[in-house]
PDB file of N, CA and C in Angstrom:
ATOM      1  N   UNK A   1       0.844  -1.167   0.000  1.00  0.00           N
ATOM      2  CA  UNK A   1       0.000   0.000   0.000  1.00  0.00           C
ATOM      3  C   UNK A   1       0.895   1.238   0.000  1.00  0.00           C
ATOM      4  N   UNK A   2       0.037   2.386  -0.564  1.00  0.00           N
ATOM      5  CA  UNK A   2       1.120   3.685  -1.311  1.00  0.00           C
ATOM      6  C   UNK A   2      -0.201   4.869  -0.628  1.00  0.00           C
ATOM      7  N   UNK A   3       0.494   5.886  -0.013  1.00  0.00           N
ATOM      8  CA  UNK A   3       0.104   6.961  -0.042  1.00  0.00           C
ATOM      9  C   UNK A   3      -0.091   8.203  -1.270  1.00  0.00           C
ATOM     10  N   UNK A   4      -1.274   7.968  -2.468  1.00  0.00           N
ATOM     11  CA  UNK A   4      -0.665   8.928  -3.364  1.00  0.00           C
ATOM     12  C   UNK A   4      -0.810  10.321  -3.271  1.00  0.00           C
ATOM     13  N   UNK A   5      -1.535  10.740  -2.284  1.00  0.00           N
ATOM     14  CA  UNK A   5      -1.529  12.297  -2.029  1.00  0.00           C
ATOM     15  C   UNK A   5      -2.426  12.255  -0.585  1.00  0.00           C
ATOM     16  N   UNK A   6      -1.865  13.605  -0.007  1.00  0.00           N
ATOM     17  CA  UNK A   6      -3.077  13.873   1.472  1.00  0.00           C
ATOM     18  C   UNK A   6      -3.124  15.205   1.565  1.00  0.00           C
ATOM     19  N   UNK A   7      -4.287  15.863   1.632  1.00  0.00           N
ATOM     20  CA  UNK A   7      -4.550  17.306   1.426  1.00  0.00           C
ATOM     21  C   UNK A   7      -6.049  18.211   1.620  1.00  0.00           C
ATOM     22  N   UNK A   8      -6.050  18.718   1.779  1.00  0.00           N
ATOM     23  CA  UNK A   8      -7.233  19.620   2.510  1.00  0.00           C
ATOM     24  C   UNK A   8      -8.222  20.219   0.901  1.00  0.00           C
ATOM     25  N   UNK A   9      -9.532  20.017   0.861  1.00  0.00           N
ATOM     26  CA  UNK A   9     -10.180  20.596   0.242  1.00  0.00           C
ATOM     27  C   UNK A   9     -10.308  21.858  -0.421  1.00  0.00           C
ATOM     28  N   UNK A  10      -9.180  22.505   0.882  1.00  0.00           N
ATOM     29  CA  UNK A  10      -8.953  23.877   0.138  1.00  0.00           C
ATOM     30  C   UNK A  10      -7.859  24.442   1.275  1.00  0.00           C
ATOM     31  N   UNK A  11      -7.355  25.226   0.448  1.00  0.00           N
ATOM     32  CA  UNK A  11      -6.230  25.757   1.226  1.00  0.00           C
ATOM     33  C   UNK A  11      -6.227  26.756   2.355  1.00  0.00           C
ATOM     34  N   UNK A  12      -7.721  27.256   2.694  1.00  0.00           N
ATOM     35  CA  UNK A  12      -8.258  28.479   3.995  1.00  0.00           C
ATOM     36  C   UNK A  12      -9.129  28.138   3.862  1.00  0.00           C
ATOM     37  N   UNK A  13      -9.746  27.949   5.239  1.00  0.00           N
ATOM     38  CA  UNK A  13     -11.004  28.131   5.425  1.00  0.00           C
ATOM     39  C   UNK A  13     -11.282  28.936   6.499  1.00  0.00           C
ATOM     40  N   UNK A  14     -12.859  29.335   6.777  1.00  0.00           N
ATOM     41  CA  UNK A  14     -13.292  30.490   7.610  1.00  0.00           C
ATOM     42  C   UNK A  14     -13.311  29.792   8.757  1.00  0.00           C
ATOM     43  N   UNK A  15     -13.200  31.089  10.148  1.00  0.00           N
ATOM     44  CA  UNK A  15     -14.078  30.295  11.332  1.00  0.00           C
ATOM     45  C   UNK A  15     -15.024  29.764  11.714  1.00  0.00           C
ATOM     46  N   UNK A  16     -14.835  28.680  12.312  1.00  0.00           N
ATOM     47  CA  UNK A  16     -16.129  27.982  12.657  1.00  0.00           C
ATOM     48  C   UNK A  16     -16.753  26.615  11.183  1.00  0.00           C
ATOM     49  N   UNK A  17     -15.611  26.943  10.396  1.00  0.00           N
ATOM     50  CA  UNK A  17     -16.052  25.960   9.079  1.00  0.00           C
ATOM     51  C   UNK A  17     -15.473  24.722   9.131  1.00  0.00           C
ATOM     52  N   UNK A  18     -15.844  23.483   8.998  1.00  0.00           N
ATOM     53  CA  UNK A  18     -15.747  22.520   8.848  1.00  0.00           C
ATOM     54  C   UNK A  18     -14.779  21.837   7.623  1.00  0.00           C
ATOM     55  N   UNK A  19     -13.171  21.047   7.840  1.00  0.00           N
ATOM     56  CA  UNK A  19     -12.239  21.075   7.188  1.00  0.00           C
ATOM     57  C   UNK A  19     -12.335  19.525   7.049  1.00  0.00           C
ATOM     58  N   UNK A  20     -11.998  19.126   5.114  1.00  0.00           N
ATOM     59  CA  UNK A  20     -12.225  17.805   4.972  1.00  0.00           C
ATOM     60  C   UNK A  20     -10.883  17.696   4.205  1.00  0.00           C
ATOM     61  N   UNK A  21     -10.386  16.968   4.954  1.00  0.00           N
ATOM     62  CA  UNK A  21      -8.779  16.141   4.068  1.00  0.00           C
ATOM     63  C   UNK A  21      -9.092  14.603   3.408  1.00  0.00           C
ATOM     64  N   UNK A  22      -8.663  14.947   2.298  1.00  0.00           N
ATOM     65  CA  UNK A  22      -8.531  13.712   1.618  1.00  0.00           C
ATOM     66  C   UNK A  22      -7.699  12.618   1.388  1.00  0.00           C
ATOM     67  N   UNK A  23      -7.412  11.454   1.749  1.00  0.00           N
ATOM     68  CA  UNK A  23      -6.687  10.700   1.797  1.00  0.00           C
ATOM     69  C   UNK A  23      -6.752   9.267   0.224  1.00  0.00           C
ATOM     70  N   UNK A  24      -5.390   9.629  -0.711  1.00  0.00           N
ATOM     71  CA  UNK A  24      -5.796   8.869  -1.574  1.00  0.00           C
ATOM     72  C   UNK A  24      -4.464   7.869  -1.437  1.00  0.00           C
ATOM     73  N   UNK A  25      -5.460   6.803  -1.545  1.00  0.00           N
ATOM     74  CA  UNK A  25      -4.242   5.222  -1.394  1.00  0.00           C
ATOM     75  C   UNK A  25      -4.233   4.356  -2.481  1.00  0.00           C
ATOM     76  N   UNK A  26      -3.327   3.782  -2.734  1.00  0.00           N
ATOM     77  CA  UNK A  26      -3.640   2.384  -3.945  1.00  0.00           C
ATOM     78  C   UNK A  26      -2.747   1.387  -2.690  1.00  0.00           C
ATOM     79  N   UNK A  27      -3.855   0.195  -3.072  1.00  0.00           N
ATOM     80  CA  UNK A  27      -3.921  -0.637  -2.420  1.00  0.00           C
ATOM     81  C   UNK A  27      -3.555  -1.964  -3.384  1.00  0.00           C
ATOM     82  N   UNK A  28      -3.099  -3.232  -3.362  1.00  0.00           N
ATOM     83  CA  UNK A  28      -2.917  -4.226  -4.296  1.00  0.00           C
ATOM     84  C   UNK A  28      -3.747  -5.218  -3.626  1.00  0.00           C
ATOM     85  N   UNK A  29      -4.153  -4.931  -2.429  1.00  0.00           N
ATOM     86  CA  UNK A  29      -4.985  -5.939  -2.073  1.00  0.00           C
ATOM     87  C   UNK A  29      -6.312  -5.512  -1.474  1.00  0.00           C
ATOM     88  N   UNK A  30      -7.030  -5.899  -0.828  1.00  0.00           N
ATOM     89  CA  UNK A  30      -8.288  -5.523   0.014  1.00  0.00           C
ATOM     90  C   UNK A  30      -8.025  -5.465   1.444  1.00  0.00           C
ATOM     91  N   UNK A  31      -8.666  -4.932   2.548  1.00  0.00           N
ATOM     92  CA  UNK A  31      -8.465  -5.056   3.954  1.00  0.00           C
ATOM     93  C   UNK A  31      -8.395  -4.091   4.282  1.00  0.00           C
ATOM     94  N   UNK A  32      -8.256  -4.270   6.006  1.00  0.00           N
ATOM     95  CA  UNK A  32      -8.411  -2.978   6.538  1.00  0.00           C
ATOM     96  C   UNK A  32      -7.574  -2.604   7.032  1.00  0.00           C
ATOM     97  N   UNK A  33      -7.392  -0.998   7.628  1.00  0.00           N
ATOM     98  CA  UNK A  33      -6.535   0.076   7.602  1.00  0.00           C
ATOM     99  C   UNK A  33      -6.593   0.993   8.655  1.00  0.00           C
ATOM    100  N   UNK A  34      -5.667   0.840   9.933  1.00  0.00           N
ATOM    101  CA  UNK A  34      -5.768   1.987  10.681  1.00  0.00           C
ATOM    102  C   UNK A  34      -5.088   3.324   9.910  1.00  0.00           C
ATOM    103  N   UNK A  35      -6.103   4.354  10.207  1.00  0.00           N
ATOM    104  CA  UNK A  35      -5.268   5.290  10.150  1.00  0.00           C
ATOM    105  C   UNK A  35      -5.476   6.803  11.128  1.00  0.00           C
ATOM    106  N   UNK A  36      -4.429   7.289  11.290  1.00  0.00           N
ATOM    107  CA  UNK A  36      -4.041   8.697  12.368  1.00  0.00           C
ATOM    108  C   UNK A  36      -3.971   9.460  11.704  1.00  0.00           C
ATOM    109  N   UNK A  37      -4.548  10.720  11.761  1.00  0.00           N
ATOM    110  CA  UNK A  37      -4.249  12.339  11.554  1.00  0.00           C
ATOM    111  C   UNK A  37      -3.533  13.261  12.609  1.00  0.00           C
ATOM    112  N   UNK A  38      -2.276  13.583  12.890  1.00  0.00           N
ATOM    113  CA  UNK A  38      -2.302  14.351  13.805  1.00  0.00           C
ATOM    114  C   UNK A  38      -2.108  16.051  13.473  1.00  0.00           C
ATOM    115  N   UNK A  39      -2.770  16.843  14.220  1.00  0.00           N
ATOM    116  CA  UNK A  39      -3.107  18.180  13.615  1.00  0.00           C
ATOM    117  C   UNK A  39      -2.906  18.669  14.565  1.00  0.00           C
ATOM    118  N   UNK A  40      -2.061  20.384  14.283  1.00  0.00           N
ATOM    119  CA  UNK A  40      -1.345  20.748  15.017  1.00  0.00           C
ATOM    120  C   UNK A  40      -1.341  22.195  14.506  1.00  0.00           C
ATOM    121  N   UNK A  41      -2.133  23.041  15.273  1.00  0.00           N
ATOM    122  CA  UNK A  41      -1.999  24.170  15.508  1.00  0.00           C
ATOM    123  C   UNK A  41      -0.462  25.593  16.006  1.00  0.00           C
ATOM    124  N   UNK A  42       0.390  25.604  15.146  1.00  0.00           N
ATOM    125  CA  UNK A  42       1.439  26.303  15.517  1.00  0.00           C
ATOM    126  C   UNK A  42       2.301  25.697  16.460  1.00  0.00           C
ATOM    127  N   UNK A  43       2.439  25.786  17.612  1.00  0.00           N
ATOM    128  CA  UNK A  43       3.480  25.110  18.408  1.00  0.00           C
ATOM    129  C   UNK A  43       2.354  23.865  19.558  1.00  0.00           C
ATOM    130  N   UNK A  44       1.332  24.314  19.640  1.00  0.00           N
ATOM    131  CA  UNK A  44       0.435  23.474  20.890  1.00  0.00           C
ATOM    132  C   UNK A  44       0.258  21.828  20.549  1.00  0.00           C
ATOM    133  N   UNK A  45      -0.140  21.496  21.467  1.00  0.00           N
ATOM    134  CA  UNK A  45      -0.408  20.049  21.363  1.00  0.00           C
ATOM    135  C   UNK A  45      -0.919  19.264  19.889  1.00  0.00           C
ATOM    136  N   UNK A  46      -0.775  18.425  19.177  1.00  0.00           N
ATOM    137  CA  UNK A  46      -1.958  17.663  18.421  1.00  0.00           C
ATOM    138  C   UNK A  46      -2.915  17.100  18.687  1.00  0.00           C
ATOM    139  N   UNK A  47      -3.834  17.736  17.990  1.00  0.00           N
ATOM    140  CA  UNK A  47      -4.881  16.699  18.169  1.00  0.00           C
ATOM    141  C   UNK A  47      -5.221  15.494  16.891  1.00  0.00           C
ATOM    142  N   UNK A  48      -5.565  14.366  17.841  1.00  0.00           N
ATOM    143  CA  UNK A  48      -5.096  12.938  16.922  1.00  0.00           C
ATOM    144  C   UNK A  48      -7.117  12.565  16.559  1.00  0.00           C
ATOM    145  N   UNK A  49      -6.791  11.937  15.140  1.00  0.00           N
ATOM    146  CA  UNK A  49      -8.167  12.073  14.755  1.00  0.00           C
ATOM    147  C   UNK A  49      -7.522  10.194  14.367  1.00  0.00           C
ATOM    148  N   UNK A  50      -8.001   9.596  14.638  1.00  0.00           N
ATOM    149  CA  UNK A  50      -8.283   7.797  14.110  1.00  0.00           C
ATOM    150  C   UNK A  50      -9.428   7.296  14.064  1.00  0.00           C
ATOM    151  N   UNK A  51      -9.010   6.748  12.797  1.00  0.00           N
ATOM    152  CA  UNK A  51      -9.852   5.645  11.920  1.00  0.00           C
ATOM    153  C   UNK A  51      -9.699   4.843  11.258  1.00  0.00           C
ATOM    154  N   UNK A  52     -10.897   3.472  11.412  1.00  0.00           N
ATOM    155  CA  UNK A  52     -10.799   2.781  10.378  1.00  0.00           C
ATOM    156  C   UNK A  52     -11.258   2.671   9.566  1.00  0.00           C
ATOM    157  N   UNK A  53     -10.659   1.674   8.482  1.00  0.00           N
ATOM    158  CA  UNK A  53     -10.976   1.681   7.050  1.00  0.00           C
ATOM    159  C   UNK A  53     -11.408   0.560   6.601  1.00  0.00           C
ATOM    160  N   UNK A  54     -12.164  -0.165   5.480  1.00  0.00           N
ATOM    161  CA  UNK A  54     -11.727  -1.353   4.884  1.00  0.00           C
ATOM    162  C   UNK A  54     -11.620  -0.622   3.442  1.00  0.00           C
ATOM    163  N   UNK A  55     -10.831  -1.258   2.988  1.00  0.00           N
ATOM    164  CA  UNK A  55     -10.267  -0.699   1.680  1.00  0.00           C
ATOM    165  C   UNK A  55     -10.197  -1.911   0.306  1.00  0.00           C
ATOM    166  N   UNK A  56     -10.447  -1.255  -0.694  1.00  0.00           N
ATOM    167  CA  UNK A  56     -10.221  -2.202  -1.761  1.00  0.00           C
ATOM    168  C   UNK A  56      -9.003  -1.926  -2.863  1.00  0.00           C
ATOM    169  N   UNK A  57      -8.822  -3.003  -3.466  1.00  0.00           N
ATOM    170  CA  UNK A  57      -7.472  -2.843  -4.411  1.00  0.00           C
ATOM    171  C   UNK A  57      -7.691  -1.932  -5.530  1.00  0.00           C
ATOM    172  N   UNK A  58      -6.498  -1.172  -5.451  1.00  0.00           N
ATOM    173  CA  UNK A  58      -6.587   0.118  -6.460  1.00  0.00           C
ATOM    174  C   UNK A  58      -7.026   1.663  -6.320  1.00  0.00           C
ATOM    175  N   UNK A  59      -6.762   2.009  -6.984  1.00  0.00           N
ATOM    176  CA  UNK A  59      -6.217   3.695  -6.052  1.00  0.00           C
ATOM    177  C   UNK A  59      -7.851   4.221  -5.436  1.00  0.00           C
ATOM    178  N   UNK A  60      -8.027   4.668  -4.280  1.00  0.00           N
ATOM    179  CA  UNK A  60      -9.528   5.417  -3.780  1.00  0.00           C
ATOM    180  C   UNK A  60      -9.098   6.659  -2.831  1.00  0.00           C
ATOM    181  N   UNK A  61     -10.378   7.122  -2.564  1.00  0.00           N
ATOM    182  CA  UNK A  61     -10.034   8.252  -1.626  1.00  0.00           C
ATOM    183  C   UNK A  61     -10.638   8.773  -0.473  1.00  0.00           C
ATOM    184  N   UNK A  62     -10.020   8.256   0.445  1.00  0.00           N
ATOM    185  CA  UNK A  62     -10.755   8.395   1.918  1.00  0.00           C
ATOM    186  C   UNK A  62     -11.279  10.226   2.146  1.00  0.00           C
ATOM    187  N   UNK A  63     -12.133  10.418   2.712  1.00  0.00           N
ATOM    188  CA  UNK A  63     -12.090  11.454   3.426  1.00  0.00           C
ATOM    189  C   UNK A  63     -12.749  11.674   4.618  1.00  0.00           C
ATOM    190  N   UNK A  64     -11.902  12.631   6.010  1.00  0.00           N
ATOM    191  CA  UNK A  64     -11.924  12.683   6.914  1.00  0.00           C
ATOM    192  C   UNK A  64     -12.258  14.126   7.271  1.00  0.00           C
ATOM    193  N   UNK A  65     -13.494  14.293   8.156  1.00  0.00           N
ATOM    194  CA  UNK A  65     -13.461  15.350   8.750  1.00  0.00           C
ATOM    195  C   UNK A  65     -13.344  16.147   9.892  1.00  0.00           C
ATOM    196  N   UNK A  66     -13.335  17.634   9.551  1.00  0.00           N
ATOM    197  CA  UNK A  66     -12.528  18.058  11.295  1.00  0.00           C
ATOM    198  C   UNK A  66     -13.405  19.085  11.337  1.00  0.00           C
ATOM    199  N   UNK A  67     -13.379  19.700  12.690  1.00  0.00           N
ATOM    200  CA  UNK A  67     -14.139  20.795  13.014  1.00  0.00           C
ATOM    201  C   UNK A  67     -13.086  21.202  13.550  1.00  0.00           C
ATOM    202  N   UNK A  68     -12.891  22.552  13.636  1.00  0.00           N
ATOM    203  CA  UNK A  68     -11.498  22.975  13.893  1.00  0.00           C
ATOM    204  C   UNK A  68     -11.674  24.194  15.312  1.00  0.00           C
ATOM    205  N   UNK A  69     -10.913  24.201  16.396  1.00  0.00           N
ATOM    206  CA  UNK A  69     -11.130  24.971  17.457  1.00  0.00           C
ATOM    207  C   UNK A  69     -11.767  26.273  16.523  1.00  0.00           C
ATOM    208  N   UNK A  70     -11.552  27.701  17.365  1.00  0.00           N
ATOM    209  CA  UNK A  70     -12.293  28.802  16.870  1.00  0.00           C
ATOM    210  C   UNK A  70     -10.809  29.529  16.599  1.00  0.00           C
ATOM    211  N   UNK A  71      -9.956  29.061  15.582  1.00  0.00           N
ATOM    212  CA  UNK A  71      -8.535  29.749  15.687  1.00  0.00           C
ATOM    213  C   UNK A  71      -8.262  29.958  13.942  1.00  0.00           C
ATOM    214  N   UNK A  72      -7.119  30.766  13.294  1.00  0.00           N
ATOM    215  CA  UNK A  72      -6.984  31.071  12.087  1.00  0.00           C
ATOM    216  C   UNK A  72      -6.304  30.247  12.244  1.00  0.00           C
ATOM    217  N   UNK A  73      -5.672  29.982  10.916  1.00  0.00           N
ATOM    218  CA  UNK A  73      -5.033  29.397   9.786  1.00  0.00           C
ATOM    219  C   UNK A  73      -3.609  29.008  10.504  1.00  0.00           C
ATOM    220  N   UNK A  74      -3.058  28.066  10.019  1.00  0.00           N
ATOM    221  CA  UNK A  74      -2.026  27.694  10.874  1.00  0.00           C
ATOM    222  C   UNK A  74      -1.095  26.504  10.923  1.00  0.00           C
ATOM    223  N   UNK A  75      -2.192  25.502  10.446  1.00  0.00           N
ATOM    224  CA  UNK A  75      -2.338  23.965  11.254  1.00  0.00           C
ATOM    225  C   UNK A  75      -1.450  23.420   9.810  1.00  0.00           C
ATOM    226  N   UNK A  76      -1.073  22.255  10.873  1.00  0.00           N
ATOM    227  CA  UNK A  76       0.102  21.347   9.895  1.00  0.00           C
ATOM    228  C   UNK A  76      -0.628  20.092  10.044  1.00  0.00           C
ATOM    229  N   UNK A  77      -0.685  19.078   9.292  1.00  0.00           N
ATOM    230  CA  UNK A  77      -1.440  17.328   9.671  1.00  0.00           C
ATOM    231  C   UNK A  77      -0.584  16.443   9.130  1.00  0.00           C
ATOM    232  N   UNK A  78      -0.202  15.623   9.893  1.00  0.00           N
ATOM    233  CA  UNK A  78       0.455  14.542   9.323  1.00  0.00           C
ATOM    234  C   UNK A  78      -0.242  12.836   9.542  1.00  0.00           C
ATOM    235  N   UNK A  79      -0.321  12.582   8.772  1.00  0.00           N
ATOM    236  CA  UNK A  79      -1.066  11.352   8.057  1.00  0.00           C
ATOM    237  C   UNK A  79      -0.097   9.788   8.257  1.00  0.00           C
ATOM    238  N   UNK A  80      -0.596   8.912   9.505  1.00  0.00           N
ATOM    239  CA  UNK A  80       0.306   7.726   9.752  1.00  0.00           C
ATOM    240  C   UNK A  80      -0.811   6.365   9.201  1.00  0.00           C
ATOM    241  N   UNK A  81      -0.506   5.774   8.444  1.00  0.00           N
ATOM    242  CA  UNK A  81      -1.045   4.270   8.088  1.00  0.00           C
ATOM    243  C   UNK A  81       0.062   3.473   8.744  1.00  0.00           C
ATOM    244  N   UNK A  82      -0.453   2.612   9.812  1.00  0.00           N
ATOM    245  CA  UNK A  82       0.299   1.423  10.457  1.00  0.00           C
ATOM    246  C   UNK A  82       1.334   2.321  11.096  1.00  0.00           C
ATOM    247  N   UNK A  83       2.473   1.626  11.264  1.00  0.00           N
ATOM    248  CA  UNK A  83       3.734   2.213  11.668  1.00  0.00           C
ATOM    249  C   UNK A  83       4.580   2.971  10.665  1.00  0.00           C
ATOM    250  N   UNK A  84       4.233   2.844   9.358  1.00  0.00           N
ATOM    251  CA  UNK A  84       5.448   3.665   8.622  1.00  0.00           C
ATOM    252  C   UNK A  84       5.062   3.866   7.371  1.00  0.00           C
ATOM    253  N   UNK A  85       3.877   4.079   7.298  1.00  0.00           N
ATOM    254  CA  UNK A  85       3.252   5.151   5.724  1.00  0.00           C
ATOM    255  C   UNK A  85       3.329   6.700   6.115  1.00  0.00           C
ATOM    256  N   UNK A  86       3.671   7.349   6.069  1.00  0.00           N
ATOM    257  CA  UNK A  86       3.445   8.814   6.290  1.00  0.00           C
ATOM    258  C   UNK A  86       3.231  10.041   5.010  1.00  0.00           C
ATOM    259  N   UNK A  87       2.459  10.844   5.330  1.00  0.00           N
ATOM    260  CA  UNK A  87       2.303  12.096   4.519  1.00  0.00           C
ATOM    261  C   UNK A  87       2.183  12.935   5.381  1.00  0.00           C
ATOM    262  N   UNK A  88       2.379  14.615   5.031  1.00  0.00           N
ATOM    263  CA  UNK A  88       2.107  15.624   5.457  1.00  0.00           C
ATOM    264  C   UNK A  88       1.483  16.678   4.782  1.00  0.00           C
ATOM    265  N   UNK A  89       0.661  17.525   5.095  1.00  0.00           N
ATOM    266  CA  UNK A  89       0.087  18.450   4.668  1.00  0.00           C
ATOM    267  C   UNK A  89      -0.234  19.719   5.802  1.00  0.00           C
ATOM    268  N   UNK A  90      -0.892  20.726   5.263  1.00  0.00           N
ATOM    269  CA  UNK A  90      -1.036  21.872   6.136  1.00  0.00           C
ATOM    270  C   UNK A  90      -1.959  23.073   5.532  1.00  0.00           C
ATOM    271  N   UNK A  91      -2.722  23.718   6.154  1.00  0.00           N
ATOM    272  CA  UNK A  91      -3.654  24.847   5.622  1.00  0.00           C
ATOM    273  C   UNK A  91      -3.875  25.883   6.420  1.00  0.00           C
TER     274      UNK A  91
END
């Protein structure tokens, strides 16, 4: 399994708006899939978003959503499948 991109619907959004990252994988087989978001506001803590998946063979595209404290623009997310798939993104 391949991470082929992870990224936010759009690059700003307003306060109080609801933020959807997309997660696209190719898979060679079927099964299921933990996966972690951790999101991170400037220097403060992350907050960790997990889920599961069942997934099928060949490229698809998860998406996950966030409601985001009442804060601007900022945030960095990094994207863990198992122990050692990673992506990063940020908006």
């Amino acid at each position: 399994m391949r991470i082929v991109d992870f990224y936010p619907s759009r690059g700003s959004f307003s306060l109080g708006e609801s933020i959807t990252l997309y997660v696209e994988i190719e898979s060679s087989s079927p099964g299921n899939i933990s996966l972690q978001i951790f999101i991170q506001h400037l220097a403060e803590q992350p907050v960790i978003l997990e889920h599961q998946y069942q997934i099928k063979s060949g490229i698809q595209t998860l998406q996950v959503e966030w409601q985001p404290p009442q804060k601007t623009a900022g945030y960095s997310a990094r994207l863990l499948i198992g122990s050692d798939i990673q992506a990063a993104t940020a908006f």
